[in-house]
N, C-alpha and C. Protein backbone atom coordinates (compact mmCIF):
# COMPACT_ATOMS: atom_id res chain seq x y z
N UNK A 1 0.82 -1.19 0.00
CA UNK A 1 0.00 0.00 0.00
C UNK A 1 0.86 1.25 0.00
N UNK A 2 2.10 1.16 0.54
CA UNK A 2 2.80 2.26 0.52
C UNK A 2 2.96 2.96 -0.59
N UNK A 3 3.53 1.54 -1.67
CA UNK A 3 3.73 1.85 -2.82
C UNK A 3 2.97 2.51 -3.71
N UNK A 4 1.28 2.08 -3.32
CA UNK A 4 0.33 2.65 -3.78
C UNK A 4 0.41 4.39 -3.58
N UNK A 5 0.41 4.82 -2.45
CA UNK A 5 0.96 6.03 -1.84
C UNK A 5 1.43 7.16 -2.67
N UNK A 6 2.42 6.06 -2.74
CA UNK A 6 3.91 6.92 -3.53
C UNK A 6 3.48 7.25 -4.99
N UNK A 7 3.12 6.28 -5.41
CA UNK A 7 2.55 6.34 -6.95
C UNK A 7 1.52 7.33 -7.03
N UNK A 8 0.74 7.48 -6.05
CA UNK A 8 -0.19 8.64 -6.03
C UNK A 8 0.34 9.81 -6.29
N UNK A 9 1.50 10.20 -4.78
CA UNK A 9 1.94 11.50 -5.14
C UNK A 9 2.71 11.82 -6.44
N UNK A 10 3.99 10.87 -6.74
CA UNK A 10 4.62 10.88 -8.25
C UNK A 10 3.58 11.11 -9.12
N UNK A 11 2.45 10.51 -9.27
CA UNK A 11 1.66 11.14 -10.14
C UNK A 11 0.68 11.88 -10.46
N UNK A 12 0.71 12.58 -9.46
CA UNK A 12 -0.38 14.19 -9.33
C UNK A 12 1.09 15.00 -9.46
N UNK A 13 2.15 15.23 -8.88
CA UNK A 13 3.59 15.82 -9.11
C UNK A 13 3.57 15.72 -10.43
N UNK A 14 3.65 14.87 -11.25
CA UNK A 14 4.41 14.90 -12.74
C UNK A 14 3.22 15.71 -13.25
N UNK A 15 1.65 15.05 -13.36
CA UNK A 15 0.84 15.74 -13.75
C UNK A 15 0.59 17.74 -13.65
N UNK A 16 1.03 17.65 -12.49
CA UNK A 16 1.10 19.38 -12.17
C UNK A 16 2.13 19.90 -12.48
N UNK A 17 3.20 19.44 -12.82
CA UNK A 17 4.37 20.06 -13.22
C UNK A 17 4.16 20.23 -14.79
N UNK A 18 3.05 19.16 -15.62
CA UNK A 18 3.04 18.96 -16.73
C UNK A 18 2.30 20.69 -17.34
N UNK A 19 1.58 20.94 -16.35
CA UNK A 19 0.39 22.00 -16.79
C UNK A 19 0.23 23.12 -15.86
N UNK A 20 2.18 23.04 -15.29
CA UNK A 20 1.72 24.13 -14.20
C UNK A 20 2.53 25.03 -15.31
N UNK A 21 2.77 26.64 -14.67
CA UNK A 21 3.12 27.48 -15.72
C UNK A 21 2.79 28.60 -15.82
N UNK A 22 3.36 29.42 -16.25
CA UNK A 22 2.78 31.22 -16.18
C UNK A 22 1.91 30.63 -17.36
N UNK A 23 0.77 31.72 -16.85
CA UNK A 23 0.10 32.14 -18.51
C UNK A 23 -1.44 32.67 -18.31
N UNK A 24 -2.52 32.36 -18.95
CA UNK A 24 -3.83 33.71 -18.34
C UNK A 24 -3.86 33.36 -17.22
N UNK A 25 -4.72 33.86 -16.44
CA UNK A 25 -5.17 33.45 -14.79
C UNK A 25 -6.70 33.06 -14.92
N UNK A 26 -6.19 31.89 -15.47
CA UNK A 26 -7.59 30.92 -14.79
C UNK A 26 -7.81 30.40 -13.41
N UNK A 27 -7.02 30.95 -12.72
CA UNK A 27 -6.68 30.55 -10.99
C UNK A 27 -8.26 31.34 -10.36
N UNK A 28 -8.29 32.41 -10.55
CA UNK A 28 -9.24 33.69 -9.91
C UNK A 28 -10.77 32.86 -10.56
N UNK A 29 -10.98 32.71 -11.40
CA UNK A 29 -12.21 32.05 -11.76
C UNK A 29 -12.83 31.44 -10.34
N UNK A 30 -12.31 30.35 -9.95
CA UNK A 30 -12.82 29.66 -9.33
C UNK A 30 -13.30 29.95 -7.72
N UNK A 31 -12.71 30.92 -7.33
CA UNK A 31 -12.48 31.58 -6.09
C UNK A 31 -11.97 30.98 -5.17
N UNK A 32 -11.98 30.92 -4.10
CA UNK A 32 -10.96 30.73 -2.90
C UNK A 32 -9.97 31.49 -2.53
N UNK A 33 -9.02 30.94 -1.47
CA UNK A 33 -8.15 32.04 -1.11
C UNK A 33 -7.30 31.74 -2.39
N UNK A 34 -6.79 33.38 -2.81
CA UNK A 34 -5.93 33.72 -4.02
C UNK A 34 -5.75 32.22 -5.01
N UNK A 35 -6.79 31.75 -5.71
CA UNK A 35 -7.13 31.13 -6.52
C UNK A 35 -6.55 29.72 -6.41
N UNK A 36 -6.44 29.15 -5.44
CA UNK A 36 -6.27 27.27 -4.97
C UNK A 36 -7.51 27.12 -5.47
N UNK A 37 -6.78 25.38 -5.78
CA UNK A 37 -8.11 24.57 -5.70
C UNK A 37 -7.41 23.34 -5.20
N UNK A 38 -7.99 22.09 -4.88
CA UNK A 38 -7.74 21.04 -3.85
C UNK A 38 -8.42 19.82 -4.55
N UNK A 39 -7.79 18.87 -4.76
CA UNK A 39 -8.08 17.32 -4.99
C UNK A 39 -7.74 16.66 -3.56
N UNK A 40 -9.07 16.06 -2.77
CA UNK A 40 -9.16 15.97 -1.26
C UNK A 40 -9.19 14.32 -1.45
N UNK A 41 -8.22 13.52 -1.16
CA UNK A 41 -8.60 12.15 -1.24
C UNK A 41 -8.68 11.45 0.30
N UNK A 42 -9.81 11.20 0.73
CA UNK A 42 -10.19 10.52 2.06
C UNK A 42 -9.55 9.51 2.06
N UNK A 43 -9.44 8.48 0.79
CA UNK A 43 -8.74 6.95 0.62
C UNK A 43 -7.54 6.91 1.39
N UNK A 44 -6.76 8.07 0.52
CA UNK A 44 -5.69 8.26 1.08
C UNK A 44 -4.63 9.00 1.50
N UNK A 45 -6.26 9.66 2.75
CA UNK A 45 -5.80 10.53 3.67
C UNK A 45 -4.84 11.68 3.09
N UNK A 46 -4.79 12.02 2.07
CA UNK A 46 -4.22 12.93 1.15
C UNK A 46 -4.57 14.18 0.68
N UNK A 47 -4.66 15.14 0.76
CA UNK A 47 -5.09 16.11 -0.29
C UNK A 47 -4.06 17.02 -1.13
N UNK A 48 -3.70 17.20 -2.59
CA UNK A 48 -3.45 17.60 -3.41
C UNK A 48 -3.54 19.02 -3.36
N UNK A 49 -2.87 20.36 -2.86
CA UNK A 49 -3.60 21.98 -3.02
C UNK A 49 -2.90 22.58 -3.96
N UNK A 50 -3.77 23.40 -5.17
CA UNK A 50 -2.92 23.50 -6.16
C UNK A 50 -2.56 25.42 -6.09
N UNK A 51 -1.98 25.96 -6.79
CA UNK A 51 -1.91 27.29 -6.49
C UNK A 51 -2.26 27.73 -8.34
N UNK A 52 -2.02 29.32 -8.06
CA UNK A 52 -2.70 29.98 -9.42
C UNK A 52 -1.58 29.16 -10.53
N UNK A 53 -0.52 28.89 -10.84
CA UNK A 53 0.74 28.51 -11.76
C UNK A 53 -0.29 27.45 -12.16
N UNK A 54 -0.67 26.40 -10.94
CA UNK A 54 -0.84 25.03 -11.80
C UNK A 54 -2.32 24.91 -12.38
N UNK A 55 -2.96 26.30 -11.95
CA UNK A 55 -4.10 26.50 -12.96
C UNK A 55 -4.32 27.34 -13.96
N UNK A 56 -3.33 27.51 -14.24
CA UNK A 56 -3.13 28.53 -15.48
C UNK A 56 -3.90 28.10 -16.63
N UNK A 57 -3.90 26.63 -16.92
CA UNK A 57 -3.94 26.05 -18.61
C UNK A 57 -5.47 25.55 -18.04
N UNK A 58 -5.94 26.14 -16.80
CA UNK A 58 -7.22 25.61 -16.71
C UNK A 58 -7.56 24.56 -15.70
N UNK A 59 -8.63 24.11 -15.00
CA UNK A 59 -9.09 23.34 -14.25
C UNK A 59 -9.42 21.55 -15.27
N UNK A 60 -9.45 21.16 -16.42
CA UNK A 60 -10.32 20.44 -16.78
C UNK A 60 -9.27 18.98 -16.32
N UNK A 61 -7.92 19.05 -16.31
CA UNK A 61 -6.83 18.25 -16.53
C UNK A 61 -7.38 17.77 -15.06
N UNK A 62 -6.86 18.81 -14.26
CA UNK A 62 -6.51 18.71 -12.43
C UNK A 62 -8.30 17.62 -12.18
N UNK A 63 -8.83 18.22 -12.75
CA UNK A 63 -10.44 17.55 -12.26
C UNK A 63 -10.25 15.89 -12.86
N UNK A 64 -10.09 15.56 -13.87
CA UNK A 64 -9.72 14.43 -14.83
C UNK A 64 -9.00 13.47 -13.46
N UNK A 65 -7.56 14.20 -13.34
CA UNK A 65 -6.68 13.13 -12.40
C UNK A 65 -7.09 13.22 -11.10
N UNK A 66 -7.95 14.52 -10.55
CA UNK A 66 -8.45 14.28 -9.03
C UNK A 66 -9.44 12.98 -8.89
N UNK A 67 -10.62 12.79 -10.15
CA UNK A 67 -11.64 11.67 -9.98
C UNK A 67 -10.26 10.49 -10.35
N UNK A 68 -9.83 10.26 -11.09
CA UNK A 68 -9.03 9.13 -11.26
C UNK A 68 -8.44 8.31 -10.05
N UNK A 69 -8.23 9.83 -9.38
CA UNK A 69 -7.53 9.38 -7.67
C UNK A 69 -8.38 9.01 -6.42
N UNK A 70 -9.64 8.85 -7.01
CA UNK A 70 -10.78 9.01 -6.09
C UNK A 70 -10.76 9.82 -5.06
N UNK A 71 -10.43 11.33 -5.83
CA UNK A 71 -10.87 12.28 -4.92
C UNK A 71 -11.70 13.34 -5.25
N UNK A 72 -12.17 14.33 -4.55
CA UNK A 72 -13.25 14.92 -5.04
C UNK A 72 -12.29 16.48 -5.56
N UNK A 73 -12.48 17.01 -6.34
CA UNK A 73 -12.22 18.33 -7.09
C UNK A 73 -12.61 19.86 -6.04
N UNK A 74 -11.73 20.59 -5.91
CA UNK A 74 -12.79 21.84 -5.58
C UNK A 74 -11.70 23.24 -5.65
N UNK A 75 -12.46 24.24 -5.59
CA UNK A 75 -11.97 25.27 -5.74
C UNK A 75 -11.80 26.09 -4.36
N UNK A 76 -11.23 25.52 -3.37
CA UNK A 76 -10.52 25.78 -2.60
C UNK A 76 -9.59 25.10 -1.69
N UNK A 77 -8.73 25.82 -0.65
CA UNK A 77 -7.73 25.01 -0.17
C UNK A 77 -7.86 23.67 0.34
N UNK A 78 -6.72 22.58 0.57
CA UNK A 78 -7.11 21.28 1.55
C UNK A 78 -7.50 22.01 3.12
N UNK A 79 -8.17 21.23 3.64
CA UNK A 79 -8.57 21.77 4.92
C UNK A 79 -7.41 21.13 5.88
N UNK A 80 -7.63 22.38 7.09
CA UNK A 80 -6.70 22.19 8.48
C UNK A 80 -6.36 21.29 9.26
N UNK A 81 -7.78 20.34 9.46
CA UNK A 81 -8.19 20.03 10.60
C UNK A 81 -7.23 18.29 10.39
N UNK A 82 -7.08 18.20 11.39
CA UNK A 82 -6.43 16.20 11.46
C UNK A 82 -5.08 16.33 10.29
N UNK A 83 -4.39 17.76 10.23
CA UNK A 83 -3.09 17.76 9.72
C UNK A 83 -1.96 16.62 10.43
N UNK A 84 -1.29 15.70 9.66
CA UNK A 84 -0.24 15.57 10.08
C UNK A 84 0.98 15.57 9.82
N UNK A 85 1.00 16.88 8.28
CA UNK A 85 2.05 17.42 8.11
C UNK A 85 1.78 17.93 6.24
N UNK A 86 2.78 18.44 5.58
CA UNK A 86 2.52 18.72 4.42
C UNK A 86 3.77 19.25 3.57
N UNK A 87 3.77 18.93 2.37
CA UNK A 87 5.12 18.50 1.34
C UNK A 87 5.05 19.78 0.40
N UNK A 88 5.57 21.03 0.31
CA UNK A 88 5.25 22.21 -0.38
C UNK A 88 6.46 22.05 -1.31
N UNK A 89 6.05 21.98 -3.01
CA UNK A 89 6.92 22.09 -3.93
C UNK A 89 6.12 23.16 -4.91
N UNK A 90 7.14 23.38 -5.48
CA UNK A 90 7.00 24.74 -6.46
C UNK A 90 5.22 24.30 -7.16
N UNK A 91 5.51 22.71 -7.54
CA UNK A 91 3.86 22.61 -8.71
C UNK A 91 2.53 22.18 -7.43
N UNK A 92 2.98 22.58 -6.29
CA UNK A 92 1.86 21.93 -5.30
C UNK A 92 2.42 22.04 -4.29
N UNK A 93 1.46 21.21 -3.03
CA UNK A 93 1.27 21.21 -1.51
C UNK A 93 0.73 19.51 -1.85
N UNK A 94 1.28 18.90 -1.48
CA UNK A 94 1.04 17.88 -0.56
C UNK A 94 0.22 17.62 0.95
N UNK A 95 -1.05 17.47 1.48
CA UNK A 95 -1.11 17.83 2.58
C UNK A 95 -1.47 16.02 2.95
N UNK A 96 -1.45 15.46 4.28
CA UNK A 96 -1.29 14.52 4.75
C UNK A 96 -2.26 14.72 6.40
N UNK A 97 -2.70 13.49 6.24
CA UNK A 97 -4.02 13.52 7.44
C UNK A 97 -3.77 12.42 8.35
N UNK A 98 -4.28 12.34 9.41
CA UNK A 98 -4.32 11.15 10.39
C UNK A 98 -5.05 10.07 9.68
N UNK A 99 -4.54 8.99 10.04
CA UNK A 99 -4.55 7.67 9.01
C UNK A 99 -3.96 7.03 7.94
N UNK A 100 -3.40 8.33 7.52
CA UNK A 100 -2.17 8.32 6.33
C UNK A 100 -1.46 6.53 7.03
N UNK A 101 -1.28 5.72 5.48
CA UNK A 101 -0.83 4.83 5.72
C UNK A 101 0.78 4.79 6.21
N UNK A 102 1.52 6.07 5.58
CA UNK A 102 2.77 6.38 5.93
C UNK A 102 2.64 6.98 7.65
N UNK A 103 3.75 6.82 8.67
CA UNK A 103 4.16 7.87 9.42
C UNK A 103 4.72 9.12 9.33
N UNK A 104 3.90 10.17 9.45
CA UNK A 104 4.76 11.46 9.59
C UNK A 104 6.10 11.43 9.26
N UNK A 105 7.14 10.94 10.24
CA UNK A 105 8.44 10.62 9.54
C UNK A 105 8.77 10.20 8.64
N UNK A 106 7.82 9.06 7.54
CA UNK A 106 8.47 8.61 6.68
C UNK A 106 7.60 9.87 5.76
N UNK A 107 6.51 10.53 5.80
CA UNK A 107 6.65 11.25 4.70
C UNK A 107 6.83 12.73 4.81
N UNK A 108 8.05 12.59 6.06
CA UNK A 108 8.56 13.73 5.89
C UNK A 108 9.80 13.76 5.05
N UNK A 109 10.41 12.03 5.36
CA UNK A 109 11.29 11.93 4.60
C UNK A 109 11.50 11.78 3.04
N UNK A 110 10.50 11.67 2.56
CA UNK A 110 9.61 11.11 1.10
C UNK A 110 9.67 12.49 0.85
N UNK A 111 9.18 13.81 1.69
CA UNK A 111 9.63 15.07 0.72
C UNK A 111 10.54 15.58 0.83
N UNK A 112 11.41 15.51 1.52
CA UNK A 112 12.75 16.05 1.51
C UNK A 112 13.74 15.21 0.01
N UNK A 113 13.49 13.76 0.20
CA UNK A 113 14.07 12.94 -1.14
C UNK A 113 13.43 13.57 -2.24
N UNK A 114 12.44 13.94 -2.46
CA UNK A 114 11.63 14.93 -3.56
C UNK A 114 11.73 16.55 -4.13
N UNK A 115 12.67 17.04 -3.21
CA UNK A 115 12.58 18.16 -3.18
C UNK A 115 12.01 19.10 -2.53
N UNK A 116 10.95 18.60 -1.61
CA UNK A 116 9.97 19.35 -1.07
C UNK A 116 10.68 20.02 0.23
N UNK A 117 9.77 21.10 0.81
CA UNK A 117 9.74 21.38 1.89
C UNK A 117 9.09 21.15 2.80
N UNK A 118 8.95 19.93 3.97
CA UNK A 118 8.45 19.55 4.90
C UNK A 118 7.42 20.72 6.28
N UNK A 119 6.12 20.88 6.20
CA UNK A 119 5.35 21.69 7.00
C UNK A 119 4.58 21.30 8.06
N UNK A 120 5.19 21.46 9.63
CA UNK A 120 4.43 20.76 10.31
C UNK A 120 2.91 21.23 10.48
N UNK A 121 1.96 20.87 10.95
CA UNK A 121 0.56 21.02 10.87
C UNK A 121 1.02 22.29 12.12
């Protein structure tokens, strides 16, 4: 299952890096704070927060791979509550919840090997 995990994040990462990018601001459309939107996956305890860059080319992609991931789509941030930590890279936020099949430590260590910057709740 870990592996499952991992494959998740590698591939919402590649995907957002694919279509993140200056260019119009389709970010503001949707509203929220300064134009996030969030693929929230309960499965696995995950949520995806995207910023204005990785919605530049539009919402239709991010919605496509959020249902794929069995998570739900929305136009605002991952929520606060049952944080147990979160992976901030240039194409995204990583956020991580109680139940997460990983421990805190290991996916703190999973973003540091990634590039990320590790955020405690």
């Amino acid at each position: 299952m870990r592996n499952r995990c991992s494959v998740f994040v590698l591939a919402m990462t590649l995907a957002i890096a694919a279509c993140g990018g200056k260019g119009k601001d389709d970010g503001a459309k949707g509203g929220g704070e300064a134009g996030l939107a969030s693929c929230n996956s309960p499965k696995f305890s995950e949520c995806k927060q995207y910023n204005q860059a990785n919605r530049a080319l539009g919402d239709d992609m991010l919605k496509k791979l959020c249902v794929n991931f069995e998570g739900t789509y929305a136009t605002v941030g991952c929520a606060t509550a049952d944080r147990v930590g979160a992976c901030k890279k240039d194409e995204g936020t990583n956020v991580f919840y109680k139940g997460h099949l990983m421990p805190p430590a290991d996916l703190e260590a999973m973003c540091a090997s990634t590039g990320g910057v590790w955020q405690k709740p």
